[in-house]
N, C-alpha and C. Protein backbone atom coordinates (compact mmCIF):
# COMPACT_ATOMS: atom_id res chain seq x y z
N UNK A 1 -75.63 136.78 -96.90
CA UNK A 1 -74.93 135.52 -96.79
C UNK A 1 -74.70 134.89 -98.17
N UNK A 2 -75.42 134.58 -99.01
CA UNK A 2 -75.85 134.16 -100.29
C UNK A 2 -74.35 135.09 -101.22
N UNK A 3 -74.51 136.40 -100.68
CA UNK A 3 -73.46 137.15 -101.93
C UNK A 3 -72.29 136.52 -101.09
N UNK A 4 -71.63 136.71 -100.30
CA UNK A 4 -70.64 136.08 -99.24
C UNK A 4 -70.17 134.82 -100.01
N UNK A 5 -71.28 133.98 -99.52
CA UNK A 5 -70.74 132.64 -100.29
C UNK A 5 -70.38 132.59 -101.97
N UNK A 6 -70.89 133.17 -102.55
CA UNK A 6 -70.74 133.52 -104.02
C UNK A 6 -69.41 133.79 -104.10
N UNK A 7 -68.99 134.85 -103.22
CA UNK A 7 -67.43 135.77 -103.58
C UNK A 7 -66.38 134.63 -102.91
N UNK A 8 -66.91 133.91 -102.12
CA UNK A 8 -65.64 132.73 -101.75
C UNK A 8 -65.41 131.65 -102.58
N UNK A 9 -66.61 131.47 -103.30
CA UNK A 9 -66.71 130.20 -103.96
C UNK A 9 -66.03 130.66 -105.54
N UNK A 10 -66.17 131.96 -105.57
CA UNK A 10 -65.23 132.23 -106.97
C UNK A 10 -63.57 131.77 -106.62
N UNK A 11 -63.45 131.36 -105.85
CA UNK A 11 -61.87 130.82 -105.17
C UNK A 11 -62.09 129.37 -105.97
N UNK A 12 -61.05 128.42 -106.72
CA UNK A 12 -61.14 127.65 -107.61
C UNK A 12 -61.02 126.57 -106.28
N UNK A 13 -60.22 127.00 -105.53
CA UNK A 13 -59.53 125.92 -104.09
C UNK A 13 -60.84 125.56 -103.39
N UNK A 14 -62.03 126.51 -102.90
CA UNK A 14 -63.11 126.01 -102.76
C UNK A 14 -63.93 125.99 -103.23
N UNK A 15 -64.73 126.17 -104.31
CA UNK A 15 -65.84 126.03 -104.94
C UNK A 15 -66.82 126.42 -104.34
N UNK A 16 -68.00 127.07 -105.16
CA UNK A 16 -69.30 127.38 -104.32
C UNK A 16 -70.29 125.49 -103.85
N UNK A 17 -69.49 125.23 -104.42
CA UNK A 17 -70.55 123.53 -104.28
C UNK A 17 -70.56 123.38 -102.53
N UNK A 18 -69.90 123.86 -101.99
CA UNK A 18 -69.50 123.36 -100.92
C UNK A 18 -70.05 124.46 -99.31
N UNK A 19 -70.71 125.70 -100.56
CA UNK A 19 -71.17 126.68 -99.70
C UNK A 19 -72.53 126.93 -99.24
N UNK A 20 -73.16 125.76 -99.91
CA UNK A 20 -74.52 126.14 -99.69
C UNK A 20 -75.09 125.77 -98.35
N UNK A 21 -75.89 126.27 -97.85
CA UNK A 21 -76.65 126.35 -96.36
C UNK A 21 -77.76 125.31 -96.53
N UNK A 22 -77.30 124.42 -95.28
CA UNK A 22 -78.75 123.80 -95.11
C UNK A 22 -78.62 122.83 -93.50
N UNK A 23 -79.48 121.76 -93.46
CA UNK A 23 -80.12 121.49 -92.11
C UNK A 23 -78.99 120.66 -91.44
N UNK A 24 -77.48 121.39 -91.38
CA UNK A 24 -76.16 120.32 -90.85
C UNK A 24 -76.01 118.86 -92.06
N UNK A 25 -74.61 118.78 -91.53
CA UNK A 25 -74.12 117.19 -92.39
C UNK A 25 -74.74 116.37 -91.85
N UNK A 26 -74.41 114.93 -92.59
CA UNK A 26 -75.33 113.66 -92.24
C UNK A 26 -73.96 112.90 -93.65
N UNK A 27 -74.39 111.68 -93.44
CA UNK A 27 -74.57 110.53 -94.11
C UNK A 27 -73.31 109.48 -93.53
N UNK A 28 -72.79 108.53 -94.02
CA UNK A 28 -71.66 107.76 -93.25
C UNK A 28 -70.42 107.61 -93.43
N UNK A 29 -69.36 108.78 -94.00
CA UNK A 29 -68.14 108.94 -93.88
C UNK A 29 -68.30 110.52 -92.92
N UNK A 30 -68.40 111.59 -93.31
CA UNK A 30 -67.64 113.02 -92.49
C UNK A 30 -68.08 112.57 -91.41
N UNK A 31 -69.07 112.18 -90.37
CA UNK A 31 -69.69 112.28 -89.07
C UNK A 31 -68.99 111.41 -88.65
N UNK A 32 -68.71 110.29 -89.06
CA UNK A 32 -67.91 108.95 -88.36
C UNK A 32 -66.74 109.65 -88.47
N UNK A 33 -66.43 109.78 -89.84
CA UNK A 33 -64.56 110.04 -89.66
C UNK A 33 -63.87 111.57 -88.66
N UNK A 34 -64.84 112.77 -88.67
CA UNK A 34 -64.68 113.46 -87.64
C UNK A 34 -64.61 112.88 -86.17
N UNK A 35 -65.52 112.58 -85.77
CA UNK A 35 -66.06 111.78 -84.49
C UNK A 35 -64.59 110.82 -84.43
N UNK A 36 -63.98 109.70 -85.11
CA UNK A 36 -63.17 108.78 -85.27
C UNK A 36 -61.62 109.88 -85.14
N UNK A 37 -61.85 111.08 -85.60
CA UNK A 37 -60.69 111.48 -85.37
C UNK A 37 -60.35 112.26 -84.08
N UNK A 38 -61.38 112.58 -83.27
CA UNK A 38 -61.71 113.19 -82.04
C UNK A 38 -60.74 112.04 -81.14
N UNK A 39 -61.94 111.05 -81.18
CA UNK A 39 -61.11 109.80 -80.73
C UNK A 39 -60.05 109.62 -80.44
N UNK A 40 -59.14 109.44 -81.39
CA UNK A 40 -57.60 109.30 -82.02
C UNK A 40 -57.00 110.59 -81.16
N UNK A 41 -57.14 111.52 -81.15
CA UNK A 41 -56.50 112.97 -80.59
C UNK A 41 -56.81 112.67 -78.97
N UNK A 42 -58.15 112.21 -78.82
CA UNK A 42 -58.18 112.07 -76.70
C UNK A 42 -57.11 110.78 -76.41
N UNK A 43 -57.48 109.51 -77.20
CA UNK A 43 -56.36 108.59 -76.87
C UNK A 43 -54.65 108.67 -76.71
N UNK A 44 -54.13 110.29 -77.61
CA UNK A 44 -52.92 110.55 -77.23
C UNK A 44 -52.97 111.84 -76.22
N UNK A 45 -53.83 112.19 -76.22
CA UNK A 45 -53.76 113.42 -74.50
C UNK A 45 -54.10 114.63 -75.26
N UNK A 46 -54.46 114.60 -76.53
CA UNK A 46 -54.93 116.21 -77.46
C UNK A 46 -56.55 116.14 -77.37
N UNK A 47 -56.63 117.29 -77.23
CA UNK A 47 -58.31 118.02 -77.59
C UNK A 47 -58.21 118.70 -78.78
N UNK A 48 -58.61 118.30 -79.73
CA UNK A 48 -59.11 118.60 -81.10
C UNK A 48 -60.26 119.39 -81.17
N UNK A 49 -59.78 120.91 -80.46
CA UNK A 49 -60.84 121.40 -80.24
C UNK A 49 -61.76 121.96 -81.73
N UNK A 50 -61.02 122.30 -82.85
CA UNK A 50 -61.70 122.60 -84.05
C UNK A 50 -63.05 121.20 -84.27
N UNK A 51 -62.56 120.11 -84.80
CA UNK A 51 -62.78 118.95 -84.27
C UNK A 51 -64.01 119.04 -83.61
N UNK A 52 -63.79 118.62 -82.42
CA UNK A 52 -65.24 118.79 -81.75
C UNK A 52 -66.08 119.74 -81.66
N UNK A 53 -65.50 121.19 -81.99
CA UNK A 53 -66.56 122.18 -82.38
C UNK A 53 -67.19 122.20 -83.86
N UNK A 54 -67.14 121.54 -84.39
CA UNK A 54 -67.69 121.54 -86.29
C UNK A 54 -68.87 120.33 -85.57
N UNK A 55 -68.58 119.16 -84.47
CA UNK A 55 -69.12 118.58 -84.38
C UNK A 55 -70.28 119.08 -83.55
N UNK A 56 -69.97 119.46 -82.53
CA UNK A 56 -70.97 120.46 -81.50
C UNK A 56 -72.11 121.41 -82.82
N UNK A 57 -71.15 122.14 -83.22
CA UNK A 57 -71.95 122.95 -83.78
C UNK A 57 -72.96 122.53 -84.99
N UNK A 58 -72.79 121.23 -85.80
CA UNK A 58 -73.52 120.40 -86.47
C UNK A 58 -74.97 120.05 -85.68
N UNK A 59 -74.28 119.11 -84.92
CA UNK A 59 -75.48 119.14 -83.42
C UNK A 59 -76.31 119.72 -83.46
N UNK A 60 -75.95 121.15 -83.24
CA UNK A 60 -76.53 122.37 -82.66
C UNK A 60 -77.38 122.91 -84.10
N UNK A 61 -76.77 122.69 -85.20
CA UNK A 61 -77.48 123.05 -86.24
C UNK A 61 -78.94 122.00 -86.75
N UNK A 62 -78.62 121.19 -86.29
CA UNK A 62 -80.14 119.82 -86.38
C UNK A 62 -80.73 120.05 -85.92
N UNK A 63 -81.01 120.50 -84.23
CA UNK A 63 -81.41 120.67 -83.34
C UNK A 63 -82.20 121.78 -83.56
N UNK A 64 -81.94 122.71 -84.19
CA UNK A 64 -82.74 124.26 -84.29
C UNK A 64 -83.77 123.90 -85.36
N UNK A 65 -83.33 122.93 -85.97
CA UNK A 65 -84.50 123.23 -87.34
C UNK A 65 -86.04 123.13 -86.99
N UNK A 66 -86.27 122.37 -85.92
CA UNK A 66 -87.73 122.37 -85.36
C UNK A 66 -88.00 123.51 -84.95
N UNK A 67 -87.01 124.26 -84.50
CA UNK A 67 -87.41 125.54 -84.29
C UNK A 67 -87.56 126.65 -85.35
N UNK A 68 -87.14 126.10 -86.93
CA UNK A 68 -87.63 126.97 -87.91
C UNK A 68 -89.17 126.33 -88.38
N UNK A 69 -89.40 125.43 -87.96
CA UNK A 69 -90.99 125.17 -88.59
C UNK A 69 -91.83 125.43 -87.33
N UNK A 70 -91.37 125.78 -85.68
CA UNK A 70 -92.20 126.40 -85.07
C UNK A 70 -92.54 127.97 -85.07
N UNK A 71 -91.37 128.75 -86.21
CA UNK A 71 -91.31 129.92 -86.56
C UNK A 71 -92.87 130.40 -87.15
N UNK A 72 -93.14 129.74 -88.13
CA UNK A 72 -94.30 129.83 -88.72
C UNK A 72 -95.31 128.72 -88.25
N UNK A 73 -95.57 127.65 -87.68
CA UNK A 73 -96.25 127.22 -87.10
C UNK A 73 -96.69 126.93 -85.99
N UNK A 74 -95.95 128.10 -84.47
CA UNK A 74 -96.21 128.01 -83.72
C UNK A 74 -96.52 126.52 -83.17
N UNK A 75 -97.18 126.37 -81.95
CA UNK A 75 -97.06 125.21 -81.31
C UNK A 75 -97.68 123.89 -82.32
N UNK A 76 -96.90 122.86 -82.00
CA UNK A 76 -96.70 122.07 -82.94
C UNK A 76 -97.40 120.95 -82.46
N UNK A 77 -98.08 120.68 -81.33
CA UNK A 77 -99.45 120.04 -80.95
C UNK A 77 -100.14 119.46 -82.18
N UNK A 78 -100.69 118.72 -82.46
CA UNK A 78 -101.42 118.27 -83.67
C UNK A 78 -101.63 118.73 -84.63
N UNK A 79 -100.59 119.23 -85.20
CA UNK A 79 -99.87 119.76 -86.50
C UNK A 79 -99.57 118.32 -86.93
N UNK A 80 -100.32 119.06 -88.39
CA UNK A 80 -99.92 117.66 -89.54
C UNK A 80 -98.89 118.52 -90.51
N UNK A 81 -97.35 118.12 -90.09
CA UNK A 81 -95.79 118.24 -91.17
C UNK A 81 -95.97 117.33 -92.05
N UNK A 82 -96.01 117.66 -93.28
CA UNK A 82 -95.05 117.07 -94.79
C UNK A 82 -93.72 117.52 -94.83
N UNK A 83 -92.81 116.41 -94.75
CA UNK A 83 -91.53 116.38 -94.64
C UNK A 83 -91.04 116.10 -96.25
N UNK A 84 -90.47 116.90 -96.96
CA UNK A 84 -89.73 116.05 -98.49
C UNK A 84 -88.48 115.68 -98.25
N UNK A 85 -88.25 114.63 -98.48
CA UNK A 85 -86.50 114.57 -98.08
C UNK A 85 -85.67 114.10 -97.07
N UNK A 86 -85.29 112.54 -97.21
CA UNK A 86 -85.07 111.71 -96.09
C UNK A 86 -83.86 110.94 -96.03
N UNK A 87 -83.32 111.26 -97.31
CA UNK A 87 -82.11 110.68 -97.09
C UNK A 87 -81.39 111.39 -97.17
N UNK A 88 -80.01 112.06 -96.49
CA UNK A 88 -79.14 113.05 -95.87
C UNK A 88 -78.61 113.51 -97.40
N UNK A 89 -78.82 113.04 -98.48
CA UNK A 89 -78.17 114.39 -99.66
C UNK A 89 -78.95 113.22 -100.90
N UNK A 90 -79.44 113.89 -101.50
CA UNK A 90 -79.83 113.46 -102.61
C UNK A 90 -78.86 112.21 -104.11
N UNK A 91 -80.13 111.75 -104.34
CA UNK A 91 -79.46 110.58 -105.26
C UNK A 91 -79.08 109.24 -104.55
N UNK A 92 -79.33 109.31 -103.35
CA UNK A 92 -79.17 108.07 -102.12
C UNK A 92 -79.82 107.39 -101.41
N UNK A 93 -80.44 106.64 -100.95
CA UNK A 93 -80.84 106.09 -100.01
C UNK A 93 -80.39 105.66 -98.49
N UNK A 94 -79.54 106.57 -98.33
CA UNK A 94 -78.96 106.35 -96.99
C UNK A 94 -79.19 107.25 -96.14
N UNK A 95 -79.85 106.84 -95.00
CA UNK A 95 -80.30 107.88 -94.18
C UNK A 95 -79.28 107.86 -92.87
N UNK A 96 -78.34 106.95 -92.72
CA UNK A 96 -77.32 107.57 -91.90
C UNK A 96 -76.99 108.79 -91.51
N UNK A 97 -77.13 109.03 -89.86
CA UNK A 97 -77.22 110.50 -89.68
C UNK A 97 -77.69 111.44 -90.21
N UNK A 98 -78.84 111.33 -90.71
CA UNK A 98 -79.80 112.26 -92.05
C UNK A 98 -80.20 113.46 -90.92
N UNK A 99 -80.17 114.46 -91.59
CA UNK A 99 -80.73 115.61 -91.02
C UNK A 99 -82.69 115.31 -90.52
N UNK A 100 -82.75 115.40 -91.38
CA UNK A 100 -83.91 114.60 -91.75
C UNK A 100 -85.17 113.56 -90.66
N UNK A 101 -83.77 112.70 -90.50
CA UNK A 101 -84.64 111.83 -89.37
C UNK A 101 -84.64 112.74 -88.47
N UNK A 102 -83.44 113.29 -87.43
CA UNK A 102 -83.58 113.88 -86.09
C UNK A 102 -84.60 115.12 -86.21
N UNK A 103 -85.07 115.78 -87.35
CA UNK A 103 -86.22 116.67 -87.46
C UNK A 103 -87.35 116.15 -87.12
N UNK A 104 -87.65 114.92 -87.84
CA UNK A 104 -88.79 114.12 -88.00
C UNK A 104 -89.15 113.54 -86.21
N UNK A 105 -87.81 113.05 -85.77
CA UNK A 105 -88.43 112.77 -84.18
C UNK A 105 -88.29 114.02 -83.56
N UNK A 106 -88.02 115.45 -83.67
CA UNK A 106 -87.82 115.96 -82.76
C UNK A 106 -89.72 116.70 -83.18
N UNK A 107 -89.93 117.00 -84.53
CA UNK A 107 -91.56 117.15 -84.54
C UNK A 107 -92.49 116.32 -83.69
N UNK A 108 -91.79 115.07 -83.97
CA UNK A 108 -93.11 114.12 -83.49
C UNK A 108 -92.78 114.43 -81.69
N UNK A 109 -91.62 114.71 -81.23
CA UNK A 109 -91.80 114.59 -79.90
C UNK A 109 -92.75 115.87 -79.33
N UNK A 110 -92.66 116.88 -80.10
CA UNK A 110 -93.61 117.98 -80.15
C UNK A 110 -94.78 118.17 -80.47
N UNK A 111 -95.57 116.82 -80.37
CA UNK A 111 -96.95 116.39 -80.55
C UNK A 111 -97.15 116.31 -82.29
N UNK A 112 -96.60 116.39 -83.38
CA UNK A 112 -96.95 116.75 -84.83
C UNK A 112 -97.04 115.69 -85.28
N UNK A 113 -98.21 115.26 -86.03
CA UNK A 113 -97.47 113.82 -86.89
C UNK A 113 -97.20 114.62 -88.48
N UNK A 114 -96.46 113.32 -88.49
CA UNK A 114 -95.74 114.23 -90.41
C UNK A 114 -95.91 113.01 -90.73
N UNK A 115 -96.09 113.36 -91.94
CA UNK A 115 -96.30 112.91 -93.19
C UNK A 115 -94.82 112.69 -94.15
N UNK A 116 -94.41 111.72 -95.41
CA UNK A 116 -92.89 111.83 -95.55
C UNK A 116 -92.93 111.33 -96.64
N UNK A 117 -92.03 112.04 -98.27
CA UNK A 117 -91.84 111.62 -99.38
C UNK A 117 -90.49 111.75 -99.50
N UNK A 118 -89.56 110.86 -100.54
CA UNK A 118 -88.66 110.41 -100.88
C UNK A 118 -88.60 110.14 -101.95
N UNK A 119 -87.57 110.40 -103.00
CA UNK A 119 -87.60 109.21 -103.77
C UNK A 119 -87.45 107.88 -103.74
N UNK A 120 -85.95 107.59 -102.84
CA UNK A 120 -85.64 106.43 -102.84
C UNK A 120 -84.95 105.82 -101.19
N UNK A 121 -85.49 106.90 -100.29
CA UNK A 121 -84.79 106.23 -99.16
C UNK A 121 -86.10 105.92 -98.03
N UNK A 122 -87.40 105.56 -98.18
CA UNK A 122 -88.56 105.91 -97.48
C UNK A 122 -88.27 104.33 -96.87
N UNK A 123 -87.75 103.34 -97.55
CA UNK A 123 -88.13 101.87 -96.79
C UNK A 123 -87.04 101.93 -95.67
N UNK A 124 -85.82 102.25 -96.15
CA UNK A 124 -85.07 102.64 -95.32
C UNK A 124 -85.39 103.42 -93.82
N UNK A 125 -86.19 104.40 -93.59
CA UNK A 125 -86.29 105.19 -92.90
C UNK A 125 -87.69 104.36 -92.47
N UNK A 126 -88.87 103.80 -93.26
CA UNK A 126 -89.58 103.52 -92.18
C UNK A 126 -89.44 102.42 -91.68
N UNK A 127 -87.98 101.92 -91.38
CA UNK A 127 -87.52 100.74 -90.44
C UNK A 127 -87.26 101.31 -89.32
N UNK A 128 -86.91 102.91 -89.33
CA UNK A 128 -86.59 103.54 -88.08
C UNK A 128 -87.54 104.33 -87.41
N UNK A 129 -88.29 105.05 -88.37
CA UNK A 129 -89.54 105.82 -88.08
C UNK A 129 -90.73 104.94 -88.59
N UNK A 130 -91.07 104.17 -87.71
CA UNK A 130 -92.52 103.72 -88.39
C UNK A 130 -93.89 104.44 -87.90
N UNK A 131 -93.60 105.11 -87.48
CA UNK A 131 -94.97 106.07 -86.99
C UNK A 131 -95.34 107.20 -88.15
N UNK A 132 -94.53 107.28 -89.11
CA UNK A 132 -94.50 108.18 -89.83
C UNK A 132 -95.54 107.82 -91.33
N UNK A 133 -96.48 108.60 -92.02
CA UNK A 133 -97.26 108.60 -93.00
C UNK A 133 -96.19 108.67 -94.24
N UNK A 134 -96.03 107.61 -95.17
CA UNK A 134 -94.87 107.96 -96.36
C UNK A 134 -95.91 107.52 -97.48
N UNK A 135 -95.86 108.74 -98.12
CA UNK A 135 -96.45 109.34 -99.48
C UNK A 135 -96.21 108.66 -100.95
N UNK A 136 -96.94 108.71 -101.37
CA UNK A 136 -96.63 107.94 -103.08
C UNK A 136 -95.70 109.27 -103.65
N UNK A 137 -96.00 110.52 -103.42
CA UNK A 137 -95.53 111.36 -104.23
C UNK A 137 -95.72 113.02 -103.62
N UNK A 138 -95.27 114.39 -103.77
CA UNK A 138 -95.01 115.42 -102.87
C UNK A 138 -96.45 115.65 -102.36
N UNK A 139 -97.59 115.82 -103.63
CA UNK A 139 -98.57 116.45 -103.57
C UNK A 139 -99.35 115.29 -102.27
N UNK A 140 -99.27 114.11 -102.37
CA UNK A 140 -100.41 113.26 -101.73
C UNK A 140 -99.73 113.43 -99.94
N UNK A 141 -98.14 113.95 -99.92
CA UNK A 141 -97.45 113.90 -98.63
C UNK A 141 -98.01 115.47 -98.36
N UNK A 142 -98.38 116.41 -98.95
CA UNK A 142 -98.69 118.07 -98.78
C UNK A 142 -99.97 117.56 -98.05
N UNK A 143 -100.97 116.84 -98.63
CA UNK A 143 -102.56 116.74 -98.72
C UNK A 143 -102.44 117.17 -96.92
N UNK A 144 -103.70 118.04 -96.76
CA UNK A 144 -104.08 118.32 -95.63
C UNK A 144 -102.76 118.90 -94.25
N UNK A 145 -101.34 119.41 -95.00
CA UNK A 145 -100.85 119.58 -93.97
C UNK A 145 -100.66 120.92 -93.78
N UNK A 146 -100.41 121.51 -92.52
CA UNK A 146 -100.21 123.03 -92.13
C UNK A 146 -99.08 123.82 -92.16
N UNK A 147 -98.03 122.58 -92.75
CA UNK A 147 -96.66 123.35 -93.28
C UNK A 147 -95.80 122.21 -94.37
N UNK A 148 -95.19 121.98 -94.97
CA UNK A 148 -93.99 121.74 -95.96
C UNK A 148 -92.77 122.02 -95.56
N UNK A 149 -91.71 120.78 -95.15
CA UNK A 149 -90.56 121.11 -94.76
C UNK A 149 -89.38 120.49 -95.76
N UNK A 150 -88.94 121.78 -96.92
CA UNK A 150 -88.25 120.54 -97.70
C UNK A 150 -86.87 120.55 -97.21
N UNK A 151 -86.04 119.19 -96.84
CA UNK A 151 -84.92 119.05 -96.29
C UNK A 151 -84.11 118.12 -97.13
N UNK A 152 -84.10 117.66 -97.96
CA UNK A 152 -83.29 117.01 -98.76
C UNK A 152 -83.14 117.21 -100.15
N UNK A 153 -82.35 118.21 -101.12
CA UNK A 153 -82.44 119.07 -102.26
C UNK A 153 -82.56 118.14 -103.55
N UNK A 154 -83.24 117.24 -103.35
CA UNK A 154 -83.46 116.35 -104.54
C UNK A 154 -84.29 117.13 -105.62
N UNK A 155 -83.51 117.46 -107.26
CA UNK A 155 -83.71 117.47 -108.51
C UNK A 155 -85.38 117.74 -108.29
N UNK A 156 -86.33 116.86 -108.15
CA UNK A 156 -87.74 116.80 -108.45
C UNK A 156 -88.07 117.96 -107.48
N UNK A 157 -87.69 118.80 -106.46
CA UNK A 157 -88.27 119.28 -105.04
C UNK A 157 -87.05 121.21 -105.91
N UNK A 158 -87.21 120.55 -106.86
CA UNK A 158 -86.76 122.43 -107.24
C UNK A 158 -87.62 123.35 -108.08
N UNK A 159 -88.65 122.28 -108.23
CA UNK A 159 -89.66 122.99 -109.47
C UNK A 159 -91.13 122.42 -109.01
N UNK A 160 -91.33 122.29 -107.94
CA UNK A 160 -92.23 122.33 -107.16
C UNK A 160 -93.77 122.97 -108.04
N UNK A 161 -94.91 122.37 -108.41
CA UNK A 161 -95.94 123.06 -108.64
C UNK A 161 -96.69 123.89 -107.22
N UNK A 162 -96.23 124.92 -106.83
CA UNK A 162 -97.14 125.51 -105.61
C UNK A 162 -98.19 125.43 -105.56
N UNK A 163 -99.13 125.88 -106.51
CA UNK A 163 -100.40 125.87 -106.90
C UNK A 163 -101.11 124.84 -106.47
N UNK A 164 -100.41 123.97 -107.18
CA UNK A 164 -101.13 122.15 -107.25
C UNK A 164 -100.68 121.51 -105.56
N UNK A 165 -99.50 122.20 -104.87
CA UNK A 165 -99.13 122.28 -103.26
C UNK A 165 -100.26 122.89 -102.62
N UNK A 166 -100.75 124.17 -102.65
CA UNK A 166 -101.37 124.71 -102.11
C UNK A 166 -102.68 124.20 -101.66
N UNK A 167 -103.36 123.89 -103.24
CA UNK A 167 -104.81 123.37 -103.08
C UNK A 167 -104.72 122.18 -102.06
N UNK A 168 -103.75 121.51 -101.93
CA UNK A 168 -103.76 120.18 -101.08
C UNK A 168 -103.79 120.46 -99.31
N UNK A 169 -103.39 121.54 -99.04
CA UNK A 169 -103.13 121.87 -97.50
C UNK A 169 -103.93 122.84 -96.96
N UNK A 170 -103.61 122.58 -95.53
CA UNK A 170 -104.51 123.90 -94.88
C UNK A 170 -103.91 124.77 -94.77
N UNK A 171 -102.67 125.09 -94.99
CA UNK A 171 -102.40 126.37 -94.55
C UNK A 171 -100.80 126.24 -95.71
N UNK A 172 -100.41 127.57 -96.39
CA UNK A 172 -99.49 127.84 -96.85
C UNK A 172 -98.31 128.18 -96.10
N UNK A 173 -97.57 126.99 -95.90
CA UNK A 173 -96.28 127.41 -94.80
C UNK A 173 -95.19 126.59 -96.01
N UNK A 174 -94.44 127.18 -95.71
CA UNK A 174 -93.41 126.31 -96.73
C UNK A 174 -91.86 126.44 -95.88
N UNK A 175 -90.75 125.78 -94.96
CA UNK A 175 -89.92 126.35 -94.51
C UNK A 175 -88.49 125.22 -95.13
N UNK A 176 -87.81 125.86 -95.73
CA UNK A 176 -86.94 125.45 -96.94
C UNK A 176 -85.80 125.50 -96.35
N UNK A 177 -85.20 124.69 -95.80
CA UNK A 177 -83.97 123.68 -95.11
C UNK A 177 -82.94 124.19 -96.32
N UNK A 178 -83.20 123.66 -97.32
CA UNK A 178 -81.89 124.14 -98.54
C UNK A 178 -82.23 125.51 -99.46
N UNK A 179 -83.11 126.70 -99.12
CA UNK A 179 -82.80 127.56 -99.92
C UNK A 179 -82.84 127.93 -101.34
N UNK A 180 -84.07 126.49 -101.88
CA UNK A 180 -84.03 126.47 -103.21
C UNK A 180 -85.35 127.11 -103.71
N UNK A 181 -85.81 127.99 -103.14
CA UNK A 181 -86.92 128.83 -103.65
C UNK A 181 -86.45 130.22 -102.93
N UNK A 182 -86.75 131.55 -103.52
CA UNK A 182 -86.89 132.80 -103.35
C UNK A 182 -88.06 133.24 -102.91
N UNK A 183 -87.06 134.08 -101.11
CA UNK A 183 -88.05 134.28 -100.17
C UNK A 183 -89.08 135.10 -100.90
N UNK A 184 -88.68 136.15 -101.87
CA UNK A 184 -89.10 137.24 -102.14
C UNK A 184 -90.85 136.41 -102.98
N UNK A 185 -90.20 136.15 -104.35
CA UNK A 185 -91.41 135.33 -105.30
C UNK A 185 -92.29 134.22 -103.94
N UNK A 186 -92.00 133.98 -102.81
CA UNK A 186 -92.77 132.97 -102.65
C UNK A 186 -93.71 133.68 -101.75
N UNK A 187 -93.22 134.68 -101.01
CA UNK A 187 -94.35 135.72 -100.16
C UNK A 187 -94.82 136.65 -101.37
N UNK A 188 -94.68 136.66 -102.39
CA UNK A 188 -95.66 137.48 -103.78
C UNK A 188 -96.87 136.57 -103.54
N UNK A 189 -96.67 134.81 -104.05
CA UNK A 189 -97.41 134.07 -103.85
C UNK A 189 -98.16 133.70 -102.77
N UNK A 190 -98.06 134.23 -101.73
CA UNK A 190 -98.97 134.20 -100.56
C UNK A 190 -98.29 133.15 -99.53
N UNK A 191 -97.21 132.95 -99.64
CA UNK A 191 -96.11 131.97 -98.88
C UNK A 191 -96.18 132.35 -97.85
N UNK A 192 -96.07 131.82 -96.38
CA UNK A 192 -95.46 132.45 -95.08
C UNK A 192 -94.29 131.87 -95.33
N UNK A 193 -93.10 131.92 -95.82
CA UNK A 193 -92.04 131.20 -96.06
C UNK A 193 -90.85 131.45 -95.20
N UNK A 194 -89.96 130.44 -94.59
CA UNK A 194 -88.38 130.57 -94.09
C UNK A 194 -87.49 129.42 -94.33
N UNK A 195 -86.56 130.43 -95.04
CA UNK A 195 -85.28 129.46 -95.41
C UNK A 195 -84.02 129.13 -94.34
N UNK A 196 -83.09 129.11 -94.52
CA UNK A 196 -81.45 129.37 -94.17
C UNK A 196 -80.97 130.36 -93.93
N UNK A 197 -80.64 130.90 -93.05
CA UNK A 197 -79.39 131.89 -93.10
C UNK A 197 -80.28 133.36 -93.71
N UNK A 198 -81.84 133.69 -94.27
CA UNK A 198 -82.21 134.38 -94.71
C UNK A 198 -83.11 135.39 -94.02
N UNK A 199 -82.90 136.39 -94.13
CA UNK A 199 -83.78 137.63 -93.47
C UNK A 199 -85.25 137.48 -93.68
């Protein structure tokens, strides 16, 4: 998938910026203005079926991600998740339609409490999630948990100290929403690791 996207993104018309894999869109223009244009097409007698399938299938892509951290953590019963990453794309504080949140309640509805670091969107989010543990910083949100879910590709969450991750948790699970660590180097390191789109 990874070479795929590479050979399209050498196309100047789309860019690779636009190819990378991760936990569905979020934030508050594409979701409204898709959705808003659905709208517009039923009010004159059209089904916009492209349209509502990017939307369906967005959906459908949020929805699974609990099922990549039950990949490696099996039943999710009083499982303690560290979540990194809460506002739907980095450099923001807006958690509008964040991938992010609907992970976070669909764990907790699966008995897990998580734990949650941010840089800058945590007050934001614990107006919506207040059941949730929010961290001074990655390592104190890792402390004692049985997996690491990073979902928001913020700058600080690409150079990750593992080591200094590791010692903090019970168990080495790491399952990477954006693809910014190598499956290969991180099962060298003793990772049970799963990304995106990756074998």
């Amino acid at each position: 998938m990874k070479d795929v996207a590479r050979g399209m993104g050498l196309d100047k018309r789309i860019s690779p910026h636009f190819l990378l894999p991760g936990p569905g869109f979020g934030g508050s223009c594409f979701p409204k203005d898709a959705s808003g244009v659905v709208d517009v097409a039923k009010k004159h007698g059209y089904t916009f079926d492209i349209m509502e399938s990017v939307l369906r299938v967005n959906a459908a892509v949020k929805a699974r991600m609990v099922e990549k951290v039950e990949t490696i953590c099996g039943d999710l019963a009083g499982k303690r998740i560290a979540v990194l990453g809460l506002a739907f794309k980095p450099e923001t504080d807006d958690i509008r339609d964040s991938s992010a949140v609907k992970l976070i309640q669909d764990l907790m509805a699966r008995g897990a409490t998580v734990a949650a670091y941010d840089p800058a969107a945590m007050d934001n989010t614990q107006a919506v999630l207040p059941d949730v543990s929010y961290a001074e910083d990655v390592y104190e949100c890792a402390a004692g948990a049985d997996a690491v879910v990073l979902v928001t590709d913020w700058n600080q969450f690409r150079k990750l100290d593992l080591a200094r991750l590791e010692a903090t948790m019970k168990a080495k699970r790491f399952i990477d929403l954006r693809n910014l660590y190598e499956p290969k180097e991180m099962k060298q390191l003793g990772w049970d690791y799963v990304g995106i789109g990756r074998a």
